[in-house]
Protein backbone atom coordinates (compact mmCIF):
# COMPACT_ATOMS: atom_id res chain seq x y z
CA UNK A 1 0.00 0.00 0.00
CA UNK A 2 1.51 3.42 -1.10
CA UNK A 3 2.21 6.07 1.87
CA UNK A 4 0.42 9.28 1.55
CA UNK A 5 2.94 12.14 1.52
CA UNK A 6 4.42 12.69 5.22
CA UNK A 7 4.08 8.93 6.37
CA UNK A 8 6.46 6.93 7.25
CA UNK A 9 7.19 2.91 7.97
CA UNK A 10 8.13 1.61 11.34
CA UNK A 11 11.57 0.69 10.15
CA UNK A 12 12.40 4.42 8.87
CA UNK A 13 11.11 5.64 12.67
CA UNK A 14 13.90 2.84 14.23
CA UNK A 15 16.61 3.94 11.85
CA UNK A 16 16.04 7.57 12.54
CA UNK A 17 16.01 6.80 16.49
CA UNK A 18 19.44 5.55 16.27
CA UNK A 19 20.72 8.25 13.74
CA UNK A 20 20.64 6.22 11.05
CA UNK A 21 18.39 8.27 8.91
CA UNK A 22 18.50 11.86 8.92
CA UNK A 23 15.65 13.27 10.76
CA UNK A 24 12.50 14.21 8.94
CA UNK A 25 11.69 18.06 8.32
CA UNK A 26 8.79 19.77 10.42
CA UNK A 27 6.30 20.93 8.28
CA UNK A 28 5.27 24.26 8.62
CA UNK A 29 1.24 24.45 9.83
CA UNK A 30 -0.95 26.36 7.27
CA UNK A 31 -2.28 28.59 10.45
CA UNK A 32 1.36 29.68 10.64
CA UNK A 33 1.98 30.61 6.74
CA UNK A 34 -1.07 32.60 6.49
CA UNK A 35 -0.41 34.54 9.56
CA UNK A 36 3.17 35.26 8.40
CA UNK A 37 1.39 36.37 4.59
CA UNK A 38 -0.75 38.83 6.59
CA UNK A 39 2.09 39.72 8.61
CA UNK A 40 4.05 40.53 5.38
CA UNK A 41 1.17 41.97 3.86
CA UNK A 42 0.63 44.92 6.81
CA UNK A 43 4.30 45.42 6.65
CA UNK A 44 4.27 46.53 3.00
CA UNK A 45 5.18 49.81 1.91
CA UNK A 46 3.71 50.46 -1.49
CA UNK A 47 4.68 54.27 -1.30
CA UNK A 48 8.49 52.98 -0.75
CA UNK A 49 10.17 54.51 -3.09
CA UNK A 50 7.91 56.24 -4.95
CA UNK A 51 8.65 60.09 -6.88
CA UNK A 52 6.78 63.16 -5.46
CA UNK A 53 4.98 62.90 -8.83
CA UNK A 54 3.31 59.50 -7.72
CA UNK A 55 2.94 60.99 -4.46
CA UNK A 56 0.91 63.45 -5.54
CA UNK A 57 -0.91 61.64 -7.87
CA UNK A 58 -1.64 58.97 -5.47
CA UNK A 59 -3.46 61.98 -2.79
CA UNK A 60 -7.17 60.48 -3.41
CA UNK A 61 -6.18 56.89 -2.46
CA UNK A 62 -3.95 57.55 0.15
CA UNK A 63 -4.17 58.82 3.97
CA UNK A 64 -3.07 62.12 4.11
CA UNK A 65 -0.74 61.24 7.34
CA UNK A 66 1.14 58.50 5.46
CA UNK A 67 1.32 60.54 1.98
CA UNK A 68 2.99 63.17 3.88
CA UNK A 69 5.10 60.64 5.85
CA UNK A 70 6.56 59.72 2.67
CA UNK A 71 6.75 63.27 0.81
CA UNK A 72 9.00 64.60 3.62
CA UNK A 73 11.12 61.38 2.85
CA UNK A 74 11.37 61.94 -0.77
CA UNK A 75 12.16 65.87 -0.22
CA UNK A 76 14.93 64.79 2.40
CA UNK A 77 16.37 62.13 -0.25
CA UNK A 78 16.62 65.04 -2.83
CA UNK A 79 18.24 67.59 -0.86
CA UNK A 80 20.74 64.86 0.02
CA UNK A 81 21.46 63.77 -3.45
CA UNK A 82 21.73 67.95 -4.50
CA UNK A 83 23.94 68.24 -1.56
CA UNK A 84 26.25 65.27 -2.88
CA UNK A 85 25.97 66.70 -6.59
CA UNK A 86 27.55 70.09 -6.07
CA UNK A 87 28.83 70.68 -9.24
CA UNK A 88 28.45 68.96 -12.04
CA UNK A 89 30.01 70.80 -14.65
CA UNK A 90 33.77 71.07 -15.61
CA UNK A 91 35.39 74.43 -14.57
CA UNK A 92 38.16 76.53 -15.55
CA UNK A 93 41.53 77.10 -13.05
CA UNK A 94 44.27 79.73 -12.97
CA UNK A 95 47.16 80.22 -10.55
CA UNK A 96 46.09 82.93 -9.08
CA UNK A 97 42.24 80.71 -7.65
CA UNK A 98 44.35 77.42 -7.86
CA UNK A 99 44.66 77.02 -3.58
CA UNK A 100 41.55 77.78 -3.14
CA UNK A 101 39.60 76.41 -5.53
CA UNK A 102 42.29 73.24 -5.54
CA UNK A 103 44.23 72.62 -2.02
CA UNK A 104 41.86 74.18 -0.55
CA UNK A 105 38.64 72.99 -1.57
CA UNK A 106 39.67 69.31 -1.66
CA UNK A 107 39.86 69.54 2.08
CA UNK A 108 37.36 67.17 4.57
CA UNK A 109 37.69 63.99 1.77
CA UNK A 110 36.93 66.19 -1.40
CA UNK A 111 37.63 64.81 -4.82
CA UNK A 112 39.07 67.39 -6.99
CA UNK A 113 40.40 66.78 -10.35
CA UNK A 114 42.77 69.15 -12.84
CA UNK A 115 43.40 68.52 -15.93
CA UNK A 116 46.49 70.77 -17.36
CA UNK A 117 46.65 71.21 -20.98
CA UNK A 118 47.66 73.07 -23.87
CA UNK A 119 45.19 74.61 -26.40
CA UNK A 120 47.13 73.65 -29.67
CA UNK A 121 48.72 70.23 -28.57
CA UNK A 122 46.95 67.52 -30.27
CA UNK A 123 47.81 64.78 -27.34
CA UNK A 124 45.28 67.32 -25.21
CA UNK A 125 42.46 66.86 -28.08
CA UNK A 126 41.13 63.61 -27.53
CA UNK A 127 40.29 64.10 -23.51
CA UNK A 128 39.14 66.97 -23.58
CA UNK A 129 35.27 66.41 -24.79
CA UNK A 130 35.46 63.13 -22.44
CA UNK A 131 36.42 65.21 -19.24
CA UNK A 132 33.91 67.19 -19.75
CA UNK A 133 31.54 64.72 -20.11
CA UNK A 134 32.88 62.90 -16.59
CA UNK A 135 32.23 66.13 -14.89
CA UNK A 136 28.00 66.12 -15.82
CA UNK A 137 28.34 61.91 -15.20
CA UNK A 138 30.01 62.94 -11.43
CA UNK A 139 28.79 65.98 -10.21
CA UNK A 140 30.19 64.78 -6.37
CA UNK A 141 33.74 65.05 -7.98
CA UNK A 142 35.13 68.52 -9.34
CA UNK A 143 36.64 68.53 -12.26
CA UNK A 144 38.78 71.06 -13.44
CA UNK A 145 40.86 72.39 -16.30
CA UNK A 146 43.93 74.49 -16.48
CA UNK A 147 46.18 75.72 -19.56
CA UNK A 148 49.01 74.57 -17.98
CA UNK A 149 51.29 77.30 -18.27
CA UNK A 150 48.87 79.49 -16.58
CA UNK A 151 48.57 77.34 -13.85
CA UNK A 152 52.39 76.21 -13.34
CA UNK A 153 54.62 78.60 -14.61
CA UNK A 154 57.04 77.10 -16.79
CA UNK A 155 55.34 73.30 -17.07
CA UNK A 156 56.71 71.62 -20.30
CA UNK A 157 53.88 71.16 -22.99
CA UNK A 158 55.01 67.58 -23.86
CA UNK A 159 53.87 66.63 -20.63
CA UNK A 160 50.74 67.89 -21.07
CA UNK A 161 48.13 66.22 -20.82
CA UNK A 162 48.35 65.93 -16.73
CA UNK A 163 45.54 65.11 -14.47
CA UNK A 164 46.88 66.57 -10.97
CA UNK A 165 44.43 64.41 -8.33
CA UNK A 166 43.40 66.56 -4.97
CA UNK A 167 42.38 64.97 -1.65
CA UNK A 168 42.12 66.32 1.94
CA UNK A 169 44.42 69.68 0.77
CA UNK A 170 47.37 66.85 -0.79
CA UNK A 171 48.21 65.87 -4.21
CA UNK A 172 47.84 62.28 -4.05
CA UNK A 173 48.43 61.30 -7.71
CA UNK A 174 49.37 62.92 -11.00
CA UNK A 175 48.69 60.73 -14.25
CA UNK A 176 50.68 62.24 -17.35
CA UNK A 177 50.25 61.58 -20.83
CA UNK A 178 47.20 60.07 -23.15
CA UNK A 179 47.92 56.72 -22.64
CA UNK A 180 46.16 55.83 -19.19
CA UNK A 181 43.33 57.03 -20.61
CA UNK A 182 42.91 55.52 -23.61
CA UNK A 183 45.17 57.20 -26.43
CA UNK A 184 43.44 58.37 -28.88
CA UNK A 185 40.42 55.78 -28.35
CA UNK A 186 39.81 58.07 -24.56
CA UNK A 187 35.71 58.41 -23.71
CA UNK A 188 34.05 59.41 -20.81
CA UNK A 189 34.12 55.40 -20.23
CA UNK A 190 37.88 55.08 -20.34
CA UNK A 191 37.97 58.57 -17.47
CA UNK A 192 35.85 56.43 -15.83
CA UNK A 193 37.88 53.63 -15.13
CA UNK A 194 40.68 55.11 -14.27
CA UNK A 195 39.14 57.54 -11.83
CA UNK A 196 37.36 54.07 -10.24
CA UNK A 197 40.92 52.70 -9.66
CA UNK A 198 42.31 55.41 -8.11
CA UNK A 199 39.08 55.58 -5.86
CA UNK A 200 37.57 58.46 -6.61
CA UNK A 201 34.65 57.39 -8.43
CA UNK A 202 32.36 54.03 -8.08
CA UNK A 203 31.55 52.28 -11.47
CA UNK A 204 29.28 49.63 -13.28
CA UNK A 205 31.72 48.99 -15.70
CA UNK A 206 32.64 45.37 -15.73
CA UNK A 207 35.96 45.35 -18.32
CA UNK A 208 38.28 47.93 -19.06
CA UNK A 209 36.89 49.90 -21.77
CA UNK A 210 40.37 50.74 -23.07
CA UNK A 211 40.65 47.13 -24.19
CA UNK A 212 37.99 47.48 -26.54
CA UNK A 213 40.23 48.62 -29.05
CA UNK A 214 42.11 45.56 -28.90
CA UNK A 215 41.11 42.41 -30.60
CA UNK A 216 42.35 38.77 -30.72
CA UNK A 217 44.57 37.04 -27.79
CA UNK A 218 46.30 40.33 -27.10
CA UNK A 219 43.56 41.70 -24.97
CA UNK A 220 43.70 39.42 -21.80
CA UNK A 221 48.32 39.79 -22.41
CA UNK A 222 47.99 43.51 -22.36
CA UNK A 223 45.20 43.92 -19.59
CA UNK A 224 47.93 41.29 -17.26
CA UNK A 225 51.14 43.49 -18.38
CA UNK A 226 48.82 46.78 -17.63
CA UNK A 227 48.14 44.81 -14.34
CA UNK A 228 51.76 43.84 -13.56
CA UNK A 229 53.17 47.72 -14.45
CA UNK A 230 50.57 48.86 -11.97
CA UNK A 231 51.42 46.82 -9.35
CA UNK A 232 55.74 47.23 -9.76
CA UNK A 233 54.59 51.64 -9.53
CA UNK A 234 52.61 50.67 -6.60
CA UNK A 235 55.65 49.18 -5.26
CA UNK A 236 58.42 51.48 -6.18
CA UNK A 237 59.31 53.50 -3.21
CA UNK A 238 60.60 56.59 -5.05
CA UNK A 239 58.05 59.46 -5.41
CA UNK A 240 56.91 59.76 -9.37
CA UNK A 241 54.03 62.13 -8.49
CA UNK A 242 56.17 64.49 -10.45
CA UNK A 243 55.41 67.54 -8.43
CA UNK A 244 54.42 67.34 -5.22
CA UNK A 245 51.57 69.01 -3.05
CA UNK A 246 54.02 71.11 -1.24
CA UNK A 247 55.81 71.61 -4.43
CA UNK A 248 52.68 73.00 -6.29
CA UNK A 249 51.68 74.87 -3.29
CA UNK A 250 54.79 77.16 -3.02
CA UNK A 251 55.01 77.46 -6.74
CA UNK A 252 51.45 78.51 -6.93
CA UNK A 253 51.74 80.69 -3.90
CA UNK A 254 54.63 82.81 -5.40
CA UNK A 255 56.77 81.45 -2.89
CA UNK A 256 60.79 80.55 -3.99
């Protein structure tokens, strides 16, 4: 005779009382999963989440306590995220606003970003439109540009472009040439990722976007030499931040 679901034999009840078999599951009561669906249910929030527009829309059907619960929510979520977006567009730097608007502004964790460059040097060309673009993509970060002998008196154009990297009123890294950020290939992608591995930015990329332009078995050798290069400047104990915080500082400052 077949057992109806949750029987068992006298001979599975021995094995189990000498650990034989493992024990058998306790099924939950109905009683208890329909209290714990109401329970769910009364715990819902359909208004989580929702845009003042919905709110608003949603008035009639609503109660006027909980509506308003959740528009002050919604306004307080806004004025954070305008808080966190302060600027959001790429501005211009001279030596005589640079400590302010640089060292200084970078202070209490602040990303700020400069990008030095010359007007007619066709290496400066192709990141120009894409550092732009980063700036409207992360308006928590300021970016900046700079020609870059109105900035640092005396800077050599060939080693322009330079991205000078600000944080808590230091210079923490200075990335010179095209070719970290893609050649001539650079987007607002390619800024991206290198912004997201020097921790200034999070991102959703999943590959390198400057590998794109390479096809064939040669992708996954350059992205592990890129790797190992990284990691030996990571470990080289000399300072290759070219020039320094307090270096910029007193040069910027007019002092000698």
């Amino acid at each position: 005779m077949a057992l109806c679901p949750g029987d068992t034999t006298e001979w599975d009840d021995i094995q189990r009382k000498f650990g034989n078999f493992a024990p058998l599951k306790k099924e939950t009561p109905q009683r208890e999963i329909e209290r714990a669906l109401v329970e769910a249910a009364e715990q819902l929030e359909p208004l989580e989440g929702a845009s003042l527009q919905e709110l608003n829309a949603g008035e009639d059907d609503v109660d006027e306590d909980m509506l308003e619960k959740y528009r002050r929510q919604r306004m307080a979520e806004l004025k954070a995220a305008q808080k966190a977006a302060r600027f959001g567009e790429l501005l211009q730097v001279t030596r005589t606003n640079f400590v302010r608007e640089v060292t200084d502004a970078s202070a209490g964790g602040q990303w700020v970003l400069v990008l030095l460059y010359v007007e007619a040097s066709p290496q400066c060309h192709p990141i120009m439109k894409p550092w732009a673009e980063a700036a409207r993509r992360f308006a928590a970060i300021k970016f900046m540009k700079g020609v870059a002998s109105e900035v640092i008196p005396d800077f050599p154009d060939s080693c322009t472009p330079t991205v000078i990297v600000y944080k808590d009123t230091d210079c923490v890294k200075q990335i010179q040439g095209l070719e970290e950020w893609g050649g001539g290939r650079c987007s607002v992608d390619t800024v991206e990722w290198v912004l997201a591995d020097i921790g200034a930015v999070e991102t959703d990329l999943e590959e390198d976007p400057r590998l794109r332009a390479i096809v064939g078995p040669w992708a996954a050798e350059s992205s592990r030499l890129r790797r190992q290069e990284d990691k030996s400047e990571e470990e080289d104990p000399r300072d290759d931040r070219g020039y320094s915080s307090m270096r910029l500082d007193r040069t910027l400052r007019g002092k000698r």
